[in-house]
C-alpha atoms as a PDB file:
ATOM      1  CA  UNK A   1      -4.918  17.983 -43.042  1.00  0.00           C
ATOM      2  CA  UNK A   2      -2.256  16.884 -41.130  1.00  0.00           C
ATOM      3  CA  UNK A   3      -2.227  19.481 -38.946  1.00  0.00           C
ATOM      4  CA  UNK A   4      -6.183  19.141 -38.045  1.00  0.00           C
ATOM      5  CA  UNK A   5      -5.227  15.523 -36.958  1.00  0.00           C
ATOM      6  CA  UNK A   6      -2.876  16.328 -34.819  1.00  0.00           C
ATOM      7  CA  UNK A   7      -5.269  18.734 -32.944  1.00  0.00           C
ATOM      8  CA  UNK A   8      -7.686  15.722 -32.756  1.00  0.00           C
ATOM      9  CA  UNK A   9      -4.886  13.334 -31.405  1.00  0.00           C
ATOM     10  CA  UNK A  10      -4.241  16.032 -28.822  1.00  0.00           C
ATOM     11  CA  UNK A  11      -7.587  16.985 -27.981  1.00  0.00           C
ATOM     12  CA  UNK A  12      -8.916  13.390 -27.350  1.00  0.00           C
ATOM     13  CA  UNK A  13      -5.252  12.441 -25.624  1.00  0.00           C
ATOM     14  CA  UNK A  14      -6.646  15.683 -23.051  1.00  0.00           C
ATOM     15  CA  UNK A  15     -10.143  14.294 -22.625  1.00  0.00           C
ATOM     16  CA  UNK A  16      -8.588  10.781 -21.709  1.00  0.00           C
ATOM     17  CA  UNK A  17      -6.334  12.718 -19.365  1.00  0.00           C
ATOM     18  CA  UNK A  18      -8.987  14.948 -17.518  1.00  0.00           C
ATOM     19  CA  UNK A  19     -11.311  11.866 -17.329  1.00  0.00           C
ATOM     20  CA  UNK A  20      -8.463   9.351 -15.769  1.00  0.00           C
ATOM     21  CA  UNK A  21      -7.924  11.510 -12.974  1.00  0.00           C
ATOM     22  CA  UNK A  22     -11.796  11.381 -11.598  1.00  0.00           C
ATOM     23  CA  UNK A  23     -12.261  12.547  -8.195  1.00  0.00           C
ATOM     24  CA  UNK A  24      -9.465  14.074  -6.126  1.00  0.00           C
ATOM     25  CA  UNK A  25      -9.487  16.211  -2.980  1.00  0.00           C
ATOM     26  CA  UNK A  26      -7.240  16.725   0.177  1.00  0.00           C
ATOM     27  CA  UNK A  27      -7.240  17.845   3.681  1.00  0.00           C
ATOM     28  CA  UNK A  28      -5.551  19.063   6.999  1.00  0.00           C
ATOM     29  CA  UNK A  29      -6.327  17.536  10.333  1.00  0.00           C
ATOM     30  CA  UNK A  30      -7.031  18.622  13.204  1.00  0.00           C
ATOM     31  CA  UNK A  31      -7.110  17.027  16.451  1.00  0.00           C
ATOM     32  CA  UNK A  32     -10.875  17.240  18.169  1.00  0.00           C
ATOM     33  CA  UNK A  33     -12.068  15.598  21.490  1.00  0.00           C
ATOM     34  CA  UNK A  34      -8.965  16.497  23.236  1.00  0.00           C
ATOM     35  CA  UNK A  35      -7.012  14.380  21.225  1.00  0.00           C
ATOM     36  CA  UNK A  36      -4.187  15.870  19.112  1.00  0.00           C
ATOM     37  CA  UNK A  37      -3.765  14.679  15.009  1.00  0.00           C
ATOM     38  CA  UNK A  38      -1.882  16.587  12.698  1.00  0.00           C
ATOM     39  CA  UNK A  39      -0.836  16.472   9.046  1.00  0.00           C
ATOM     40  CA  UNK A  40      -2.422  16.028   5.686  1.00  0.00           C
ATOM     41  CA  UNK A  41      -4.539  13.781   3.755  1.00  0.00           C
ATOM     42  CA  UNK A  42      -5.321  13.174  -0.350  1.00  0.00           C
ATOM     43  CA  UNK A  43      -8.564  11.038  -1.478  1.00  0.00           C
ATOM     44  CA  UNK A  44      -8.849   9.598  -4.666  1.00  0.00           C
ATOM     45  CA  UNK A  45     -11.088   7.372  -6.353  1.00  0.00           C
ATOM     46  CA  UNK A  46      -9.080   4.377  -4.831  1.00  0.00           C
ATOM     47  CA  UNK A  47      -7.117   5.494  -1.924  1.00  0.00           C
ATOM     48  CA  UNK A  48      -6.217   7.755   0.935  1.00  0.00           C
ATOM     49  CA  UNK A  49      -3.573   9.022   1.467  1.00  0.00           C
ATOM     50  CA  UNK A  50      -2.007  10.251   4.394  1.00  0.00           C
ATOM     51  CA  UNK A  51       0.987  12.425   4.264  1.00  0.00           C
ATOM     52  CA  UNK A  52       4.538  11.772   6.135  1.00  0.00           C
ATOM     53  CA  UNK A  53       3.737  14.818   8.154  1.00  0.00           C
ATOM     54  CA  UNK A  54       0.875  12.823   9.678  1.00  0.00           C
ATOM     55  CA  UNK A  55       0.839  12.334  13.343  1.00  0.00           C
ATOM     56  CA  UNK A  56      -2.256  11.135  15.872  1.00  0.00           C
ATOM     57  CA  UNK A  57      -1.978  10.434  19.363  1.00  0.00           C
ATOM     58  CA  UNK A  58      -1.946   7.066  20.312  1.00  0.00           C
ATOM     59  CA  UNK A  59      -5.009   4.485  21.078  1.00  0.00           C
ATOM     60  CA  UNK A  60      -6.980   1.411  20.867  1.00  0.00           C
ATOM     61  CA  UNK A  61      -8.662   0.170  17.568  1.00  0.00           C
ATOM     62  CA  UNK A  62      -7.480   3.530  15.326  1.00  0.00           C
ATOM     63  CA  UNK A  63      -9.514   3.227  11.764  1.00  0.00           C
ATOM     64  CA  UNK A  64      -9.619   5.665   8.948  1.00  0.00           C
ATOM     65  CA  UNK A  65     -12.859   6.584   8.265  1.00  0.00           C
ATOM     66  CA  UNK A  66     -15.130   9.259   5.653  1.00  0.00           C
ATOM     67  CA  UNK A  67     -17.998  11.169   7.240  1.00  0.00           C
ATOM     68  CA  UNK A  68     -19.293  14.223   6.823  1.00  0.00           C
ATOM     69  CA  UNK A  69     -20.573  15.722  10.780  1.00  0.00           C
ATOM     70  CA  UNK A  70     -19.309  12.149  12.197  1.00  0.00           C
ATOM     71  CA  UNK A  71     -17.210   8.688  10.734  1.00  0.00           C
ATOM     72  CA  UNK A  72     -19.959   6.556   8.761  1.00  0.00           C
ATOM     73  CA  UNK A  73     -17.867   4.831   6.467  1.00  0.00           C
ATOM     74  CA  UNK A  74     -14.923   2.355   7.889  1.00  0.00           C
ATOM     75  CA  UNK A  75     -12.347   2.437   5.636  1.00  0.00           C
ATOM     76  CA  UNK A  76      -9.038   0.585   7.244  1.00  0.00           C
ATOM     77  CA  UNK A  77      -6.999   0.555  10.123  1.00  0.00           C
ATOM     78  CA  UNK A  78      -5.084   2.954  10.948  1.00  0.00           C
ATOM     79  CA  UNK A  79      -1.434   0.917  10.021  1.00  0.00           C
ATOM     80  CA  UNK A  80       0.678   3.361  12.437  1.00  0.00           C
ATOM     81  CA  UNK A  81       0.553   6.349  14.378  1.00  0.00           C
ATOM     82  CA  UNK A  82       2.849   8.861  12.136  1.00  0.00           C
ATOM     83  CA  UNK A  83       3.976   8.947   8.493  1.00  0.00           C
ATOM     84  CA  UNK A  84       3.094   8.344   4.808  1.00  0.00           C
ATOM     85  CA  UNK A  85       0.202   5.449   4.909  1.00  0.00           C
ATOM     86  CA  UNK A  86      -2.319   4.322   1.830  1.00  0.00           C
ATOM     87  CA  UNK A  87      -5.197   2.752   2.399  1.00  0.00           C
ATOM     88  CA  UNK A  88      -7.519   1.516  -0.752  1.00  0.00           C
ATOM     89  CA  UNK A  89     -10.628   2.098  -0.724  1.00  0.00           C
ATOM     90  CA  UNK A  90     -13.473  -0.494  -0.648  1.00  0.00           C
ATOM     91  CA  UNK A  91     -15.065  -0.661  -4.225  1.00  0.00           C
ATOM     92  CA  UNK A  92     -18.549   0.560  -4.315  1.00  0.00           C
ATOM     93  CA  UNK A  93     -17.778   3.923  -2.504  1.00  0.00           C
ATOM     94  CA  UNK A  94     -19.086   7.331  -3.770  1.00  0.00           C
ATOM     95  CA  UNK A  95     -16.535   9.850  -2.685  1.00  0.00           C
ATOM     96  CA  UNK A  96     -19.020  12.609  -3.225  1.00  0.00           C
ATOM     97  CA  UNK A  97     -21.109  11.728  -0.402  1.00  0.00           C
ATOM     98  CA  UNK A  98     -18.545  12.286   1.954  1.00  0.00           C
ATOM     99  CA  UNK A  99     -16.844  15.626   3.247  1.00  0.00           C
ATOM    100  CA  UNK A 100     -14.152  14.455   5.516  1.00  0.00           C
ATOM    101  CA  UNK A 101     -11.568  11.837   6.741  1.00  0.00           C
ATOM    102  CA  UNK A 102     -11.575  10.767  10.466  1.00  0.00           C
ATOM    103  CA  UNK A 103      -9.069   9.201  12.555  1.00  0.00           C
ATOM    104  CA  UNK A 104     -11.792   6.954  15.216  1.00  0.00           C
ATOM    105  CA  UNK A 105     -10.765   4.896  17.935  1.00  0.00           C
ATOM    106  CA  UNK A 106     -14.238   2.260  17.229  1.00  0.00           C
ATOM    107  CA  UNK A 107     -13.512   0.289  20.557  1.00  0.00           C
ATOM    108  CA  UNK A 108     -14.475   3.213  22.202  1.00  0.00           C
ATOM    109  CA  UNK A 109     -16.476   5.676  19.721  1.00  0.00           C
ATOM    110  CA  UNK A 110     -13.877   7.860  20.234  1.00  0.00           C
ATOM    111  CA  UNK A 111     -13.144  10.543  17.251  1.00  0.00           C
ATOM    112  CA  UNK A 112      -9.164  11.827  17.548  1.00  0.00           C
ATOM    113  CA  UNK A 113      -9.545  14.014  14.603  1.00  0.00           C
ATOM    114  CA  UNK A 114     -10.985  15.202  11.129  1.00  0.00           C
ATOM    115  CA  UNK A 115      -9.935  16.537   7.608  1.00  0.00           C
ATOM    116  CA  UNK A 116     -12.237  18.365   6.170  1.00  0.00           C
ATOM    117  CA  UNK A 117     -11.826  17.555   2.447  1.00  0.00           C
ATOM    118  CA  UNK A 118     -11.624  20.539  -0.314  1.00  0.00           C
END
């Protein structure tokens, strides 16, 4: 008997696990327009994430946006041009529409790069 509980205790403590991490998925930029962005990026249900390795030319009005052929989705300024950055995301979003994270200069409609998200 004790035994059988135990199995249950660990079985349900792997359900809670599997279902707390949700949606997860990362990427690698790279730089498109003739612009040049570099390093890597991890979505989650409430964030992005870009890695210290990240790197992006510099511009006016940077964002962080999801898209899938093109940015749709404004997510946050971009905070600086290189290194570890979160941004939260805005409530409401459905990561599963989306494919990839852009860097987007929206001044000028300008994409500087994409992730394509796995």
């Amino acid at each position: 008997m004790l035994n059988s509980i135990k199995v249950l205790f660990t079985a349900v403590a792997l359900v809670m696990l599997v279902v707390g991490q949700g949606f997860a998925a990362s990427g690698t930029f790279k730089g498109v327009e003739g612009e040049r962005v570099s390093g890597s990026v991890e979505v989650n249900e409430t964030s992005v994430k870009l890695s210290s390795n990240f790197k992006t030319t510099s511009g006016p009005d940077l964002y962080v946006y999801l898209g899938n052929d093109k940015p749709t989705k404004s997510v946050a300024v971009l905070k600086k041009n290189k290194g570890s950055q979160t941004y939260a995301l805005p409530k409401g979003i459905d990561l599963s529409k989306y494919s990839s994270v852009f860097i987007h200069c929206k001044k000028y409609n300008h994409t500087f790069g994409k992730a394509s998200l796995r």
